[in-house]
N, C-alpha and C. Protein backbone atom coordinates (compact mmCIF):
# COMPACT_ATOMS: atom_id res chain seq x y z
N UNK A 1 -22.64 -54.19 -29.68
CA UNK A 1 -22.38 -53.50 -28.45
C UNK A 1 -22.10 -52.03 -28.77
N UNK A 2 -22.67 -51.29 -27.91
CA UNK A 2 -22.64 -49.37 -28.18
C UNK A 2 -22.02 -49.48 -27.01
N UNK A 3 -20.75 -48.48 -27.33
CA UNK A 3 -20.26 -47.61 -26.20
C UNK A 3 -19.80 -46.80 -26.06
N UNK A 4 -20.60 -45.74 -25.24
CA UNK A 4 -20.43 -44.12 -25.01
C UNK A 4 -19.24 -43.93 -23.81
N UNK A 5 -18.54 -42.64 -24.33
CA UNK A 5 -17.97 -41.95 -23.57
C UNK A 5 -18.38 -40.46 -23.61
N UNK A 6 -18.08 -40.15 -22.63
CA UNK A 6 -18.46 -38.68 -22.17
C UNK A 6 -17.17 -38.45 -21.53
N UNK A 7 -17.41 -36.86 -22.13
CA UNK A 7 -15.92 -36.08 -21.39
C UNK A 7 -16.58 -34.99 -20.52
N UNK A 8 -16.82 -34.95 -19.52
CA UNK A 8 -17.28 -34.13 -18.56
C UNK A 8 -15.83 -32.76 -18.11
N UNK A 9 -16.10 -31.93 -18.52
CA UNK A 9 -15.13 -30.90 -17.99
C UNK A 9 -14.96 -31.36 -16.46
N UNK A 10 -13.99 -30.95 -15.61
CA UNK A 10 -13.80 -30.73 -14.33
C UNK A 10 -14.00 -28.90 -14.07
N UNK A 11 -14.55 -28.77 -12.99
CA UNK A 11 -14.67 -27.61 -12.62
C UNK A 11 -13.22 -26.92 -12.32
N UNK A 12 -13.20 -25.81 -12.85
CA UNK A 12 -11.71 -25.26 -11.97
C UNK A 12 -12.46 -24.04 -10.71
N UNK A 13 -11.83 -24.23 -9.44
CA UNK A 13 -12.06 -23.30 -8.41
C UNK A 13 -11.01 -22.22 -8.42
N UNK A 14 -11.36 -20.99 -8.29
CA UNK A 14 -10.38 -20.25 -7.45
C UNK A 14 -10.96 -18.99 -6.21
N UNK A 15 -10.15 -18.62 -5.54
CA UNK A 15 -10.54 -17.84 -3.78
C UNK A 15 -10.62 -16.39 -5.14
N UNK A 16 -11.46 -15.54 -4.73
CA UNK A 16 -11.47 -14.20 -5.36
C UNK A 16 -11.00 -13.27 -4.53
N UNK A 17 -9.82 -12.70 -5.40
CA UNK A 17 -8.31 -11.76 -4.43
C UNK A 17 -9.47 -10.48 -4.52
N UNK A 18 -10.09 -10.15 -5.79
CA UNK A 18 -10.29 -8.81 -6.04
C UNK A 18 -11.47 -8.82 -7.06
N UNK A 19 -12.39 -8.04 -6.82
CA UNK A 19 -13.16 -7.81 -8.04
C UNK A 19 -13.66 -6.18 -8.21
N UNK A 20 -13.38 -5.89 -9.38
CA UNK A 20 -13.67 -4.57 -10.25
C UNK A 20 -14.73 -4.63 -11.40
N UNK A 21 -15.55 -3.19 -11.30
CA UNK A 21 -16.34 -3.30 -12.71
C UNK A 21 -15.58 -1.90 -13.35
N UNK A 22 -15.42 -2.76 -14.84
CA UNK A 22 -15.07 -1.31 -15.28
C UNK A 22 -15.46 -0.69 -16.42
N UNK A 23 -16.49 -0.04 -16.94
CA UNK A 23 -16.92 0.57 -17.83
C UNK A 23 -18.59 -0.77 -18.10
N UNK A 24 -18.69 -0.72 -17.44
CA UNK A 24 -20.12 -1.99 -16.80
C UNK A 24 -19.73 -3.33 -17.41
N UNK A 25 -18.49 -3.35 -17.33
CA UNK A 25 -17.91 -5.07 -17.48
C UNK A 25 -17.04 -5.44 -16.29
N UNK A 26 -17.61 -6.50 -15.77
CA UNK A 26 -17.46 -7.25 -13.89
C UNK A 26 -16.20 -8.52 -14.29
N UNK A 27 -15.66 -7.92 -13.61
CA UNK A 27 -14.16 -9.06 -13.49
C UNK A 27 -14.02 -9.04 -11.84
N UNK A 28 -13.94 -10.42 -12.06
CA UNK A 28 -12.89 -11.22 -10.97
C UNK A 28 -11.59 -11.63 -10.74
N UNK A 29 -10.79 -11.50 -10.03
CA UNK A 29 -9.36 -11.70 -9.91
C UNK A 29 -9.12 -12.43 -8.70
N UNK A 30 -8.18 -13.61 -9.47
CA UNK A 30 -7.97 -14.45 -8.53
C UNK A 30 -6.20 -14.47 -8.56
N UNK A 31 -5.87 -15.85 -8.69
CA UNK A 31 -4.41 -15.81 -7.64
C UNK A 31 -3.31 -14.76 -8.70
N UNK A 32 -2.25 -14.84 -8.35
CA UNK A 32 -1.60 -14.08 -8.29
C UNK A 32 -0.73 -14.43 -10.09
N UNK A 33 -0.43 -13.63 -10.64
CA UNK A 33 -0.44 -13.64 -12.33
C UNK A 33 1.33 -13.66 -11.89
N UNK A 34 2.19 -14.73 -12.53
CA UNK A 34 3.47 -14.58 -12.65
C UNK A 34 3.72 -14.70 -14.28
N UNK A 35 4.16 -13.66 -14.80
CA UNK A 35 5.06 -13.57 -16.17
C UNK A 35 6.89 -13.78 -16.15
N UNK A 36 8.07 -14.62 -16.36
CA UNK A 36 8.54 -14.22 -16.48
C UNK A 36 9.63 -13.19 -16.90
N UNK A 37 8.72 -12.46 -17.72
CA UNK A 37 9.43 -10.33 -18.45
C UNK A 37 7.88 -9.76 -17.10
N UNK A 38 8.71 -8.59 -17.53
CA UNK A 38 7.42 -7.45 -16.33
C UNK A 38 6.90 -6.56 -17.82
N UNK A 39 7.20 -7.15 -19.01
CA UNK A 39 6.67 -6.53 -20.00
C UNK A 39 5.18 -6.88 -20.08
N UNK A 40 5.36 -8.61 -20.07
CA UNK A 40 3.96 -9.41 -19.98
C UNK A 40 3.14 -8.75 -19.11
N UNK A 41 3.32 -8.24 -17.96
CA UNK A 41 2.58 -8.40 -17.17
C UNK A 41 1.47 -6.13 -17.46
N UNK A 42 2.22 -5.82 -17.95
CA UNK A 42 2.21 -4.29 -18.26
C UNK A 42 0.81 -4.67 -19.48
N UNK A 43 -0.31 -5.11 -19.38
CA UNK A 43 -1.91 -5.04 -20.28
C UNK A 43 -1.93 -3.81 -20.38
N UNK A 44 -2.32 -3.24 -19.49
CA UNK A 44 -3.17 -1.53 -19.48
C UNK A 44 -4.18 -1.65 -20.22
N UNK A 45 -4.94 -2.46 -20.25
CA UNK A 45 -6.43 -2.57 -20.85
C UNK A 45 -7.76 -2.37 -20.18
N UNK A 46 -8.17 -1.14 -20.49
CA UNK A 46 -9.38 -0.79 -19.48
C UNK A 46 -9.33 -0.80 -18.31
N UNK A 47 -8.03 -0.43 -17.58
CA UNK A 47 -7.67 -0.59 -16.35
C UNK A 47 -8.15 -1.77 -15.64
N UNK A 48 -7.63 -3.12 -16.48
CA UNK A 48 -7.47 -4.18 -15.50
C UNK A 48 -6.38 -4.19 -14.90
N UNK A 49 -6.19 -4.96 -13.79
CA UNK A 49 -5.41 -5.21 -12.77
C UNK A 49 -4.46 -6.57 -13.29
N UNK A 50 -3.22 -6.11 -14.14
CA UNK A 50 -2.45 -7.30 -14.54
C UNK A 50 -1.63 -7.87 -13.33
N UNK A 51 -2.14 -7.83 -12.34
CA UNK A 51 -1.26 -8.44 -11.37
C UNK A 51 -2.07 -9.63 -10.87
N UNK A 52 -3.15 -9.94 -11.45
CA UNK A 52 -4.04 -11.06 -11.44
C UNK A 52 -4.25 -12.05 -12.34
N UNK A 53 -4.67 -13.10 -12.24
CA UNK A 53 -5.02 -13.98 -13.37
C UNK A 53 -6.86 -13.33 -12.99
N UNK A 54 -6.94 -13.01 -14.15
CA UNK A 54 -8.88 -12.11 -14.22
C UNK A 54 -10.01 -13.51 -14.97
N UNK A 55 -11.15 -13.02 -14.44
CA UNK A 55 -12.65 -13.55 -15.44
C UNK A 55 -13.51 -12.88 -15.78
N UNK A 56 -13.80 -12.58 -16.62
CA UNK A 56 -15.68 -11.42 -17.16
C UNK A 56 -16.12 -12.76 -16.42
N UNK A 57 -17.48 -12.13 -15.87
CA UNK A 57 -18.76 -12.56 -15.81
C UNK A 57 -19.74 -11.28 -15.38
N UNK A 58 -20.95 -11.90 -15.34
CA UNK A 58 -22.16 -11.54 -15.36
C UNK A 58 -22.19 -10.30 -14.37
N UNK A 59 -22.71 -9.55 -14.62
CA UNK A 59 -23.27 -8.55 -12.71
C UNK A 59 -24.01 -9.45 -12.06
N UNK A 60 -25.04 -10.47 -12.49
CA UNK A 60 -26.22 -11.25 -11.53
C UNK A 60 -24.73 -12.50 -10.69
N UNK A 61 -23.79 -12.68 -11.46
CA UNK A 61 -22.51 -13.37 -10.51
C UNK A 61 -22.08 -12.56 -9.78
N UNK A 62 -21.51 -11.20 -10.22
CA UNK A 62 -20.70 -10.61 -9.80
C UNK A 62 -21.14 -10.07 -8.01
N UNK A 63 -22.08 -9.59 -8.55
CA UNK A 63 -23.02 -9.64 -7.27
C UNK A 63 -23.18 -10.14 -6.20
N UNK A 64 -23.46 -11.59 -6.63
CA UNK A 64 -23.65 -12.94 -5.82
C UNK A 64 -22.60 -13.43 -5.17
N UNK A 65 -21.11 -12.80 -5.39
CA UNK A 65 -20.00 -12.92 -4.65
C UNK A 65 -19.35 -11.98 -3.92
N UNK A 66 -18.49 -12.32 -3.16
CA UNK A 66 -17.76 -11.20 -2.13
C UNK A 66 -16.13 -11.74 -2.51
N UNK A 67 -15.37 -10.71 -2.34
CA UNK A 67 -13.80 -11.27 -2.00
C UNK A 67 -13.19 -12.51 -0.80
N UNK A 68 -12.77 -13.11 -1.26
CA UNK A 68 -12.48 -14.08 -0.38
C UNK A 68 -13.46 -15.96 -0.54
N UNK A 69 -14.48 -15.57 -1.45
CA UNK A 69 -15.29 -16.79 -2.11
C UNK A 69 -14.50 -17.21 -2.34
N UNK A 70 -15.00 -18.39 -2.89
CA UNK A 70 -14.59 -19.33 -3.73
C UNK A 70 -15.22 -19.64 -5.01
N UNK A 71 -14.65 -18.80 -6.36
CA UNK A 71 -15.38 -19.33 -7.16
C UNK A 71 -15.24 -20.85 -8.08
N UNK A 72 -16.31 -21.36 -8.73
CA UNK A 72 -16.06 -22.59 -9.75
C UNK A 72 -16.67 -22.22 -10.95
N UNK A 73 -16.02 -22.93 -12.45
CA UNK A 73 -16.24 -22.51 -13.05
C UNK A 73 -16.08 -23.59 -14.72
């Protein structure tokens, strides 16, 4: 007897608060980023927006969405 398992990821969704391109790299920002220090939360990296939990993707995605989607991923 053979028997397979498969682990299939689950998709994670989130609503898109905000999206920025910055220096021709496309981020999405979704819910709301809690650190407990406000040190964590101080990136300053290429002027992302640390008040988000962020994603790179594509321009042909970035595109293809508006604020307020729903992305999966």
């Amino acid at each position: 007897m053979i028997i397979l398992f498969s682990c299939a990821k689950e998709k994670q969704c989130e609503i898109i608060r905000d999206k920025q391109e910055v220096r021709g790299i496309y981020y999405f920002y979704f819910r709301a980023n809690y650190y407990a220090t406000p040190q964590a939360n101080n990136i300053n990296t290429a002027g992302l927006n640390s008040n988000y939990v962020s994603g790179k993707v594509s321009q042909a995605i970035y595109e293809d969405y508006d604020i307020g989607d729903e992305y999966c991923y």
